[in-house]
PDB file of N, CA and C in Angstrom:
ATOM      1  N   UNK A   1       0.842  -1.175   0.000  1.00  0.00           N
ATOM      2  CA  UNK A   1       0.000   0.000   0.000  1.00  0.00           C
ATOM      3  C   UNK A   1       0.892   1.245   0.000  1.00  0.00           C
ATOM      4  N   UNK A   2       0.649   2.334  -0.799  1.00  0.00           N
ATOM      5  CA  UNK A   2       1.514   3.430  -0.841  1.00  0.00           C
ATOM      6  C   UNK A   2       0.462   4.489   0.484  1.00  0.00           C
ATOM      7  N   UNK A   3       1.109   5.098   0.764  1.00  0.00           N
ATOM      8  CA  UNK A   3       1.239   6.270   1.557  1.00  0.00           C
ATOM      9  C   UNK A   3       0.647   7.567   0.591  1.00  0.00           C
ATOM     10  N   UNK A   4       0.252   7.989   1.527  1.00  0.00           N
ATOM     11  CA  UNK A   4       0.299   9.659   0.766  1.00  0.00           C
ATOM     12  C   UNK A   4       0.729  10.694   1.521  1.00  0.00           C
ATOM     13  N   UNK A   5       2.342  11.034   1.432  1.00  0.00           N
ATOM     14  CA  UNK A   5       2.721  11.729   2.471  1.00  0.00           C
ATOM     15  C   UNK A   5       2.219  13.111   2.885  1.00  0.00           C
ATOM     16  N   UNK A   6       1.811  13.534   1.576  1.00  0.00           N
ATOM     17  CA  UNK A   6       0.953  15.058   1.496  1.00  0.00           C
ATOM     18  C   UNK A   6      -0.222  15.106   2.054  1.00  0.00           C
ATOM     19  N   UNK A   7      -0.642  15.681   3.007  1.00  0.00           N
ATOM     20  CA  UNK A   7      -1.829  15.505   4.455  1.00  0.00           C
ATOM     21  C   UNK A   7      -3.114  16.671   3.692  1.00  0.00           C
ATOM     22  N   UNK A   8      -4.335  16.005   3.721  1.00  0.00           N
ATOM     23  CA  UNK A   8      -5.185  16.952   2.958  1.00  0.00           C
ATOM     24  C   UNK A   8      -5.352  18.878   3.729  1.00  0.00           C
ATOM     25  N   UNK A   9      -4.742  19.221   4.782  1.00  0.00           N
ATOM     26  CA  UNK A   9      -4.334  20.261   5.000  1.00  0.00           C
ATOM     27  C   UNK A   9      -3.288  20.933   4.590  1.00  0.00           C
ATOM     28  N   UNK A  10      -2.436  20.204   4.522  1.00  0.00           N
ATOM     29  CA  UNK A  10      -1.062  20.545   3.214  1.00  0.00           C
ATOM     30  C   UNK A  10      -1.675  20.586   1.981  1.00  0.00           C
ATOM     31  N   UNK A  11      -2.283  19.908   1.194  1.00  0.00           N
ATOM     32  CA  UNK A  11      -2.777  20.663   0.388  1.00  0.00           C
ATOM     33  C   UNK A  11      -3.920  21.820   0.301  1.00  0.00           C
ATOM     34  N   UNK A  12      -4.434  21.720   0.984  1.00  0.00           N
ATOM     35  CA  UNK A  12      -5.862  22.901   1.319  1.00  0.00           C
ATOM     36  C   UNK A  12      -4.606  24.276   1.425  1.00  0.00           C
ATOM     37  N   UNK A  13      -3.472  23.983   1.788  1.00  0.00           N
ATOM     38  CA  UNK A  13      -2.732  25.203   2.268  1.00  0.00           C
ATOM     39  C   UNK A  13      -2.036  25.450   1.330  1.00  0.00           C
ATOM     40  N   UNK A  14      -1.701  24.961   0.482  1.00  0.00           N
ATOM     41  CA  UNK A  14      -1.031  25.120  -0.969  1.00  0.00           C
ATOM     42  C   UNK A  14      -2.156  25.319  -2.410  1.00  0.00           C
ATOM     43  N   UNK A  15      -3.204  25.278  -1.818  1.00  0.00           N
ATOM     44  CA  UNK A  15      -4.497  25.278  -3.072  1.00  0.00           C
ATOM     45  C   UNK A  15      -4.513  26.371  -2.670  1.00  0.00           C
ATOM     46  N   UNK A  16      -4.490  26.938  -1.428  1.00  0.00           N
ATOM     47  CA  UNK A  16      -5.103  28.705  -1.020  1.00  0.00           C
ATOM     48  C   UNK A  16      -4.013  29.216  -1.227  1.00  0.00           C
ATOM     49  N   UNK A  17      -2.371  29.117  -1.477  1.00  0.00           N
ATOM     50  CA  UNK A  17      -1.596  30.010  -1.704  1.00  0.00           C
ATOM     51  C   UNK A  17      -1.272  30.264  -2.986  1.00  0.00           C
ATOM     52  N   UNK A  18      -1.272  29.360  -3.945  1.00  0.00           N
ATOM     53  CA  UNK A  18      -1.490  29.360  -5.549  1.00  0.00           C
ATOM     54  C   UNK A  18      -2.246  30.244  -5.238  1.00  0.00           C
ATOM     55  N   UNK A  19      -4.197  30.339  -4.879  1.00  0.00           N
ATOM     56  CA  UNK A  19      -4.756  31.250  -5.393  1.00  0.00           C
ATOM     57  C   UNK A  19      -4.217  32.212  -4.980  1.00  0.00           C
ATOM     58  N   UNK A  20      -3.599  32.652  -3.597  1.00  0.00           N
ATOM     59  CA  UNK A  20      -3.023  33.965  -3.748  1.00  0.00           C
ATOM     60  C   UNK A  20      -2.208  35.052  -4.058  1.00  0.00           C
ATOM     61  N   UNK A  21      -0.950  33.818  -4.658  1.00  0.00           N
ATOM     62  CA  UNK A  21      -0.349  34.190  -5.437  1.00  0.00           C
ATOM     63  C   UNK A  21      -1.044  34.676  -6.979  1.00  0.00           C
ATOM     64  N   UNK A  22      -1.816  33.916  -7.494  1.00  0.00           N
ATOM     65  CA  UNK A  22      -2.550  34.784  -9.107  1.00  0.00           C
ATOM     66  C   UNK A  22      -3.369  35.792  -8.378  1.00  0.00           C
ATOM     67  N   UNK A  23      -4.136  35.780  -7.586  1.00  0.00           N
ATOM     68  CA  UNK A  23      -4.329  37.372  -7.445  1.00  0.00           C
ATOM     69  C   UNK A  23      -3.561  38.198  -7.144  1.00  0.00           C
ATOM     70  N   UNK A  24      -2.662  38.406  -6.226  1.00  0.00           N
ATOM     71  CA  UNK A  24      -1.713  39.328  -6.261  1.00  0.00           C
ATOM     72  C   UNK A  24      -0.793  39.201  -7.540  1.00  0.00           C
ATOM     73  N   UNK A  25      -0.547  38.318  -8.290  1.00  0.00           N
ATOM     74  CA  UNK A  25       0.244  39.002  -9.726  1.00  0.00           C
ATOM     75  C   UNK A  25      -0.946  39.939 -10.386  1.00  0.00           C
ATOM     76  N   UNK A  26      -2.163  39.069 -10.679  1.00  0.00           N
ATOM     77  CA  UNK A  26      -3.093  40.404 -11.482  1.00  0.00           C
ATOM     78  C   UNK A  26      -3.549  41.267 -10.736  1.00  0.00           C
ATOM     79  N   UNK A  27      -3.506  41.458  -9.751  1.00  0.00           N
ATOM     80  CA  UNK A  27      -3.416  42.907  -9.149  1.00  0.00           C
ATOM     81  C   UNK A  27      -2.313  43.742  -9.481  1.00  0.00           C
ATOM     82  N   UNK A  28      -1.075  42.867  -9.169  1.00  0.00           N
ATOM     83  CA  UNK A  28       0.073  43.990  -9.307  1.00  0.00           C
ATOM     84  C   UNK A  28       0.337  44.356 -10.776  1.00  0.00           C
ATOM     85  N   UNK A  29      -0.088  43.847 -11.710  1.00  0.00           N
ATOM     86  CA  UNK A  29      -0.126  43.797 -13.052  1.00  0.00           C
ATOM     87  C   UNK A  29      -1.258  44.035 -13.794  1.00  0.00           C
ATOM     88  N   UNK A  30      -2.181  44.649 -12.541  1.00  0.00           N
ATOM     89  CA  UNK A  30      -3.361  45.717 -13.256  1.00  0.00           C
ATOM     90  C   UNK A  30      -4.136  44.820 -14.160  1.00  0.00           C
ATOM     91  N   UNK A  31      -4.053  43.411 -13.862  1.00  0.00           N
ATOM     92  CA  UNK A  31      -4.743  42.281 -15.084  1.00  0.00           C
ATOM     93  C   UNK A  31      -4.454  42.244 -16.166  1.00  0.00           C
ATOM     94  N   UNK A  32      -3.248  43.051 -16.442  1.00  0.00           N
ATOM     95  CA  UNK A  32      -2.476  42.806 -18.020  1.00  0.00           C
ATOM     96  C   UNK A  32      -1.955  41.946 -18.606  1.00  0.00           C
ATOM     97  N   UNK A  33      -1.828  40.500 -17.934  1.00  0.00           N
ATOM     98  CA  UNK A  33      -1.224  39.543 -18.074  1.00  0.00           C
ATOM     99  C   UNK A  33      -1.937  38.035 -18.788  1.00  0.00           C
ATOM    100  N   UNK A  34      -1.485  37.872 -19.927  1.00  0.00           N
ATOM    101  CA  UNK A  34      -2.368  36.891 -20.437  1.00  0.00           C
ATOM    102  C   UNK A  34      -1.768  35.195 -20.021  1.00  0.00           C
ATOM    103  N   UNK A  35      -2.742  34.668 -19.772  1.00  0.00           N
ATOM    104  CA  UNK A  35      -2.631  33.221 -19.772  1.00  0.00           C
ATOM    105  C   UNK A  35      -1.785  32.869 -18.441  1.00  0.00           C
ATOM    106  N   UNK A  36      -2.270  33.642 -17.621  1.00  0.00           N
ATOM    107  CA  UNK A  36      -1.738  32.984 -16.496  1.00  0.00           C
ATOM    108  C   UNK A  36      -1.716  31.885 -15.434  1.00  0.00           C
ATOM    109  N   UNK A  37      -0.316  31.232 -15.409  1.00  0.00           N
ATOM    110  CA  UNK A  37      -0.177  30.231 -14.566  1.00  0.00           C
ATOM    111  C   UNK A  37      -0.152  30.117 -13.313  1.00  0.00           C
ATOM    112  N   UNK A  38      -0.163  29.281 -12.149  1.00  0.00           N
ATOM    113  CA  UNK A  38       0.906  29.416 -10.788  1.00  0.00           C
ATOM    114  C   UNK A  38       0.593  27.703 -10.528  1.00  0.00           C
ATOM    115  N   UNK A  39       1.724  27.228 -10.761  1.00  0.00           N
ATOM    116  CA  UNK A  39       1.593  25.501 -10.350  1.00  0.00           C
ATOM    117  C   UNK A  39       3.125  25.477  -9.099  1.00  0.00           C
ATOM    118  N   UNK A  40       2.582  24.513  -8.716  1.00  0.00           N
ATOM    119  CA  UNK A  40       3.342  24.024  -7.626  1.00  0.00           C
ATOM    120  C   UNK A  40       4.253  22.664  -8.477  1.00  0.00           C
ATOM    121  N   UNK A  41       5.420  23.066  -8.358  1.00  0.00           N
ATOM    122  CA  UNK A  41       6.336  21.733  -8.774  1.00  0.00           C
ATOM    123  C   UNK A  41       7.548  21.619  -8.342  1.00  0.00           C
ATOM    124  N   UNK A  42       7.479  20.578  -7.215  1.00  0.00           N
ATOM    125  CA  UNK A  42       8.790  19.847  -6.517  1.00  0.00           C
ATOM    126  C   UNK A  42       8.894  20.638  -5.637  1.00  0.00           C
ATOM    127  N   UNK A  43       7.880  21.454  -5.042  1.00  0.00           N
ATOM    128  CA  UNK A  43       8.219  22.575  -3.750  1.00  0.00           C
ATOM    129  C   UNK A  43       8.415  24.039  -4.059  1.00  0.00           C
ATOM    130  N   UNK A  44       8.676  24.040  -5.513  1.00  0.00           N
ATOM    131  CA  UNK A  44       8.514  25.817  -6.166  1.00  0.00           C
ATOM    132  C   UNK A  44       7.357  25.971  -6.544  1.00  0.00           C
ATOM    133  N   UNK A  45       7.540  27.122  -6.438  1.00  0.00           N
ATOM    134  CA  UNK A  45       5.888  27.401  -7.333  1.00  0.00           C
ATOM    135  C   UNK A  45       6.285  28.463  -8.555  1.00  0.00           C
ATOM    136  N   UNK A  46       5.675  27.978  -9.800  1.00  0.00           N
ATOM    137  CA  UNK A  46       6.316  28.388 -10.946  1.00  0.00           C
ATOM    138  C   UNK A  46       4.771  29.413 -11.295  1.00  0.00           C
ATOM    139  N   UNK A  47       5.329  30.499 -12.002  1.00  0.00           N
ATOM    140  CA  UNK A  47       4.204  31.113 -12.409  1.00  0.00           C
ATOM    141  C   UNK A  47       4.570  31.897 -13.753  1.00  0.00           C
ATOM    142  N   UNK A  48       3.481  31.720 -14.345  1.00  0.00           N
ATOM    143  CA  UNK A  48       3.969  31.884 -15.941  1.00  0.00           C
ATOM    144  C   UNK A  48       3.078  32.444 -16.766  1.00  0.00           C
ATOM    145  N   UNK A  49       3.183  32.972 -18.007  1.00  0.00           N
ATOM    146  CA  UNK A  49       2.136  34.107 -18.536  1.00  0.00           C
ATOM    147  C   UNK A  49       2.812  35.318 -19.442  1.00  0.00           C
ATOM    148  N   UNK A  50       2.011  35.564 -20.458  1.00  0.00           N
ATOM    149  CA  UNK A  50       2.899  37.008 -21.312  1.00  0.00           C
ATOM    150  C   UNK A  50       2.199  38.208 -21.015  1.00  0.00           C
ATOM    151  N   UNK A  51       3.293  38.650 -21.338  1.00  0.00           N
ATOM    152  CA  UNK A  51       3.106  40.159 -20.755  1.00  0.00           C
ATOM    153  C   UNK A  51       3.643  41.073 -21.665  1.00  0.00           C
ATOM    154  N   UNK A  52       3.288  42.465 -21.970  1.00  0.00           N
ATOM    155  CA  UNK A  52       3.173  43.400 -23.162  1.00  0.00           C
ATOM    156  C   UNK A  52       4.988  43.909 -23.089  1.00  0.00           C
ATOM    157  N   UNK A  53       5.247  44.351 -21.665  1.00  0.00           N
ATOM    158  CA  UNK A  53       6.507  44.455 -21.679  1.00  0.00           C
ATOM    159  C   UNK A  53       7.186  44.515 -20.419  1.00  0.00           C
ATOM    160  N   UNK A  54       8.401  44.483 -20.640  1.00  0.00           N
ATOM    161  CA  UNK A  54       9.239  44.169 -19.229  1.00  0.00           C
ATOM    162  C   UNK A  54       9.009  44.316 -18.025  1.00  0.00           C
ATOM    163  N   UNK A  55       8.397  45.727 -17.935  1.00  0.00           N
ATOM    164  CA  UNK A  55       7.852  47.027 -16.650  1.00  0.00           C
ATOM    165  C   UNK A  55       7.157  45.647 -16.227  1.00  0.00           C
ATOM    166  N   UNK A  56       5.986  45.674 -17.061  1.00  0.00           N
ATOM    167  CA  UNK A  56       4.248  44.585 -16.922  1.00  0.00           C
ATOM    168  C   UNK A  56       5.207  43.403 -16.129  1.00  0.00           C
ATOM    169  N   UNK A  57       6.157  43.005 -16.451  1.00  0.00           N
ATOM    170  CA  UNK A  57       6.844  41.457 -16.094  1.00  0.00           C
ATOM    171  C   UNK A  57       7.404  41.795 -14.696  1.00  0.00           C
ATOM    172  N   UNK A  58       7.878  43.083 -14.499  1.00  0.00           N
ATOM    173  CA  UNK A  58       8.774  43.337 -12.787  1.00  0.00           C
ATOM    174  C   UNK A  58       7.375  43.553 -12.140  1.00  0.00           C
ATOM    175  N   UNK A  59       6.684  43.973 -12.227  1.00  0.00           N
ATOM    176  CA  UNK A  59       5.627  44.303 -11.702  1.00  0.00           C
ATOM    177  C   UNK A  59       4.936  42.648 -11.058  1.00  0.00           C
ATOM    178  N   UNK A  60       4.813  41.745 -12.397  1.00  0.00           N
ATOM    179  CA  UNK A  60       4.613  40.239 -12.218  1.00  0.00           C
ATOM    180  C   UNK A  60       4.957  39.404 -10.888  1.00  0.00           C
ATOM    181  N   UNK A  61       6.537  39.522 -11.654  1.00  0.00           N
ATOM    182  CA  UNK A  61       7.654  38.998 -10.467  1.00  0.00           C
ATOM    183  C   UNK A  61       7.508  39.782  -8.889  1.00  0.00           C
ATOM    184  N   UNK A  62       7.504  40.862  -9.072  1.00  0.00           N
ATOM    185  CA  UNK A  62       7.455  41.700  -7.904  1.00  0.00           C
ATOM    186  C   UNK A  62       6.113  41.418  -7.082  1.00  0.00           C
ATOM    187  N   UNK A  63       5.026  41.223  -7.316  1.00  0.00           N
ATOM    188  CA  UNK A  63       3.835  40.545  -6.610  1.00  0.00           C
ATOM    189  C   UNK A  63       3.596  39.230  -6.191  1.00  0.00           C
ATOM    190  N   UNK A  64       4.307  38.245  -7.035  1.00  0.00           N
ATOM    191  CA  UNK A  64       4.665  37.141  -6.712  1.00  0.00           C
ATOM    192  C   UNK A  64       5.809  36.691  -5.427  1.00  0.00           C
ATOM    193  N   UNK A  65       6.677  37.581  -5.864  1.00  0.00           N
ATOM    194  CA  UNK A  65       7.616  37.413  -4.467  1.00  0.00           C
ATOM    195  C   UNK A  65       7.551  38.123  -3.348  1.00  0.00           C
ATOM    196  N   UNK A  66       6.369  39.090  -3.549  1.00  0.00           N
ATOM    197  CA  UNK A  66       5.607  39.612  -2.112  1.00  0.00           C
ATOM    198  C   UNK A  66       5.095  38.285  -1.141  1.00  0.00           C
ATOM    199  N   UNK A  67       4.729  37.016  -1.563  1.00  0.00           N
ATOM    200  CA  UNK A  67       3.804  36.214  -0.608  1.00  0.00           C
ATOM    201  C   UNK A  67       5.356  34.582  -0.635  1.00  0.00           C
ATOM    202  N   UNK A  68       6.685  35.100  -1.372  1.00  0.00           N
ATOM    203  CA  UNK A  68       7.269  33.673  -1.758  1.00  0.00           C
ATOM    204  C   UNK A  68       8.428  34.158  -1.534  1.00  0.00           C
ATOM    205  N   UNK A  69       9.366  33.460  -0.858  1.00  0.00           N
ATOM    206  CA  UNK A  69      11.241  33.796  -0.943  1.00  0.00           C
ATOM    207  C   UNK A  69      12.141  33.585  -2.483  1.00  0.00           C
ATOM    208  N   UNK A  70      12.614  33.842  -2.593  1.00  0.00           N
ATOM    209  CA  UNK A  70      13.260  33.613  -4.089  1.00  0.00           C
ATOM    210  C   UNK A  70      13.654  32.006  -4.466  1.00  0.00           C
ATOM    211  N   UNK A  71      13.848  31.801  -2.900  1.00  0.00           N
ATOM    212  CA  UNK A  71      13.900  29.913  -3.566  1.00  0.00           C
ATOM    213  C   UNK A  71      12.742  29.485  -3.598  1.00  0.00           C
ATOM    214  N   UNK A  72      12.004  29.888  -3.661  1.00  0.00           N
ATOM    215  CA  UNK A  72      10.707  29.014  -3.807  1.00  0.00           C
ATOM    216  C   UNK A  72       9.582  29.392  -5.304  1.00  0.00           C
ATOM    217  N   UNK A  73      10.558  30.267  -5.910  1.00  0.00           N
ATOM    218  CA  UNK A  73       9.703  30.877  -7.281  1.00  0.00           C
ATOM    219  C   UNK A  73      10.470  30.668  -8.112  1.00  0.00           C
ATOM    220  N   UNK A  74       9.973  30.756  -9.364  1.00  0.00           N
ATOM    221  CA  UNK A  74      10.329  30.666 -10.699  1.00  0.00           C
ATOM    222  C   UNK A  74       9.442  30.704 -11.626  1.00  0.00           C
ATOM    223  N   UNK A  75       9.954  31.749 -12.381  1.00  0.00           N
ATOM    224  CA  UNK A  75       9.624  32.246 -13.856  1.00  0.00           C
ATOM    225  C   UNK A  75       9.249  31.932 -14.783  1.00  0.00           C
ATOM    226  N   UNK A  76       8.612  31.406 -15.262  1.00  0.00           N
ATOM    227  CA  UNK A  76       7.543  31.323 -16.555  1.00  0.00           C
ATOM    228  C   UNK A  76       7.238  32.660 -17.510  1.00  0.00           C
ATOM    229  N   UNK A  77       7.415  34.023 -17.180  1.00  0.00           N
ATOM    230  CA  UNK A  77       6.340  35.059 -17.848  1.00  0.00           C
ATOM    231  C   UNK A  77       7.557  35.244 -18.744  1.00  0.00           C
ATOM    232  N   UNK A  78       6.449  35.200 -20.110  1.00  0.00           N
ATOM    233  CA  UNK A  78       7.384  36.015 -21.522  1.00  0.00           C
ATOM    234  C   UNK A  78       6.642  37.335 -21.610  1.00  0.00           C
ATOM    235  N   UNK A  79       7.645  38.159 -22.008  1.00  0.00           N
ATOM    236  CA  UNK A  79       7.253  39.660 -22.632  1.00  0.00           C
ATOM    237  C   UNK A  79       7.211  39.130 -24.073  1.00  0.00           C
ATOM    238  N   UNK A  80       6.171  39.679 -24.533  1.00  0.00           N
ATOM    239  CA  UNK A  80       5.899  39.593 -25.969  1.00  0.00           C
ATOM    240  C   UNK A  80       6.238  40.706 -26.965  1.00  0.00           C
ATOM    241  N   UNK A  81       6.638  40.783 -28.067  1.00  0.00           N
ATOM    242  CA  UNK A  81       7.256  41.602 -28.898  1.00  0.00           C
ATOM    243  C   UNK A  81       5.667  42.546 -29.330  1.00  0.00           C
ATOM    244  N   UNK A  82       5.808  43.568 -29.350  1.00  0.00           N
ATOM    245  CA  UNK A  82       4.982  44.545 -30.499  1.00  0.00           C
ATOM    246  C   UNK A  82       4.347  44.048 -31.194  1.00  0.00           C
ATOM    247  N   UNK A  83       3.031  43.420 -31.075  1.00  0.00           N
ATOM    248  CA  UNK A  83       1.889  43.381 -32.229  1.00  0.00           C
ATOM    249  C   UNK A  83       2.278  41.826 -32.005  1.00  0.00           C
ATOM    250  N   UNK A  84       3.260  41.046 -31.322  1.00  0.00           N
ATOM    251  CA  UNK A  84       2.696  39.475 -31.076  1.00  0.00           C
ATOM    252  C   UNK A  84       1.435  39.018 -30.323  1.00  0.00           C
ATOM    253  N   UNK A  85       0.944  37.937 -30.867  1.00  0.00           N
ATOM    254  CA  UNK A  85      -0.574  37.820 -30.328  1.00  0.00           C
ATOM    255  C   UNK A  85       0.140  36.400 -29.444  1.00  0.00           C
ATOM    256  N   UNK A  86      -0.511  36.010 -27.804  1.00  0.00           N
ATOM    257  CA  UNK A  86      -0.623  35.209 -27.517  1.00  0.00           C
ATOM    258  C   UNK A  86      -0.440  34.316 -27.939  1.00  0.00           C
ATOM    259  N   UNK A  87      -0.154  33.203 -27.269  1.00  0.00           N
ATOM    260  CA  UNK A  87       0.256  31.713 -27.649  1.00  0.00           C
ATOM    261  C   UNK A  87      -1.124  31.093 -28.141  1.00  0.00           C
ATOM    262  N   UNK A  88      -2.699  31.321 -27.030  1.00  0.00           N
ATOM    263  CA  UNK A  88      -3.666  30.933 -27.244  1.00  0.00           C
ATOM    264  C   UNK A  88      -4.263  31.991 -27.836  1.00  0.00           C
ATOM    265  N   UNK A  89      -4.222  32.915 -28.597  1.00  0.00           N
ATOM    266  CA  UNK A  89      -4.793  33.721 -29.537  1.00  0.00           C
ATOM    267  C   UNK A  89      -5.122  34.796 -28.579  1.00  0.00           C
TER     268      UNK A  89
END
């Protein structure tokens, strides 16, 4: 029989910090941010999404690592070039 070392309060506590991490990026990013991610993998939480330009992306990062230490995040968001459309249209 396998185990499940992850306790359904460990996750209830990691389902509520994902969500609070995507609201505070589209807050801090004024909801400019298309296709946004925040998954939990191997203990980081990766969050990912394009953005019009760089500013839009510190702004990203910068709300995200309001609620996370730097070891525990990582980057996903592309700035998109001038007149590029989304990955999903």
């Amino acid at each position: 029989m396998i185990l499940d070392v992850e306790t359904a309060p460990a996750r209830a506590a990691t389902a509520s910090l994902l969500a609070r991490i995507e609201t505070r990026v589209r807050e801090s990013t004024h909801n400019r941010i298309r296709n946004l991610s925040v998954e939990e993998v191997e203990g980081r939480f990766v969050v990912g999404g394009q953005v019009a330009s760089h500013h839009m992306r510190q702004l990203a990062l910068h709300g995200a690592l309001e609620l996370l230490s730097g070891d525990q995040f990582a980057s996903e968001i592309v700035v998109l070039a001038a007149g590029e459309r989304s990955i999903s249209g």
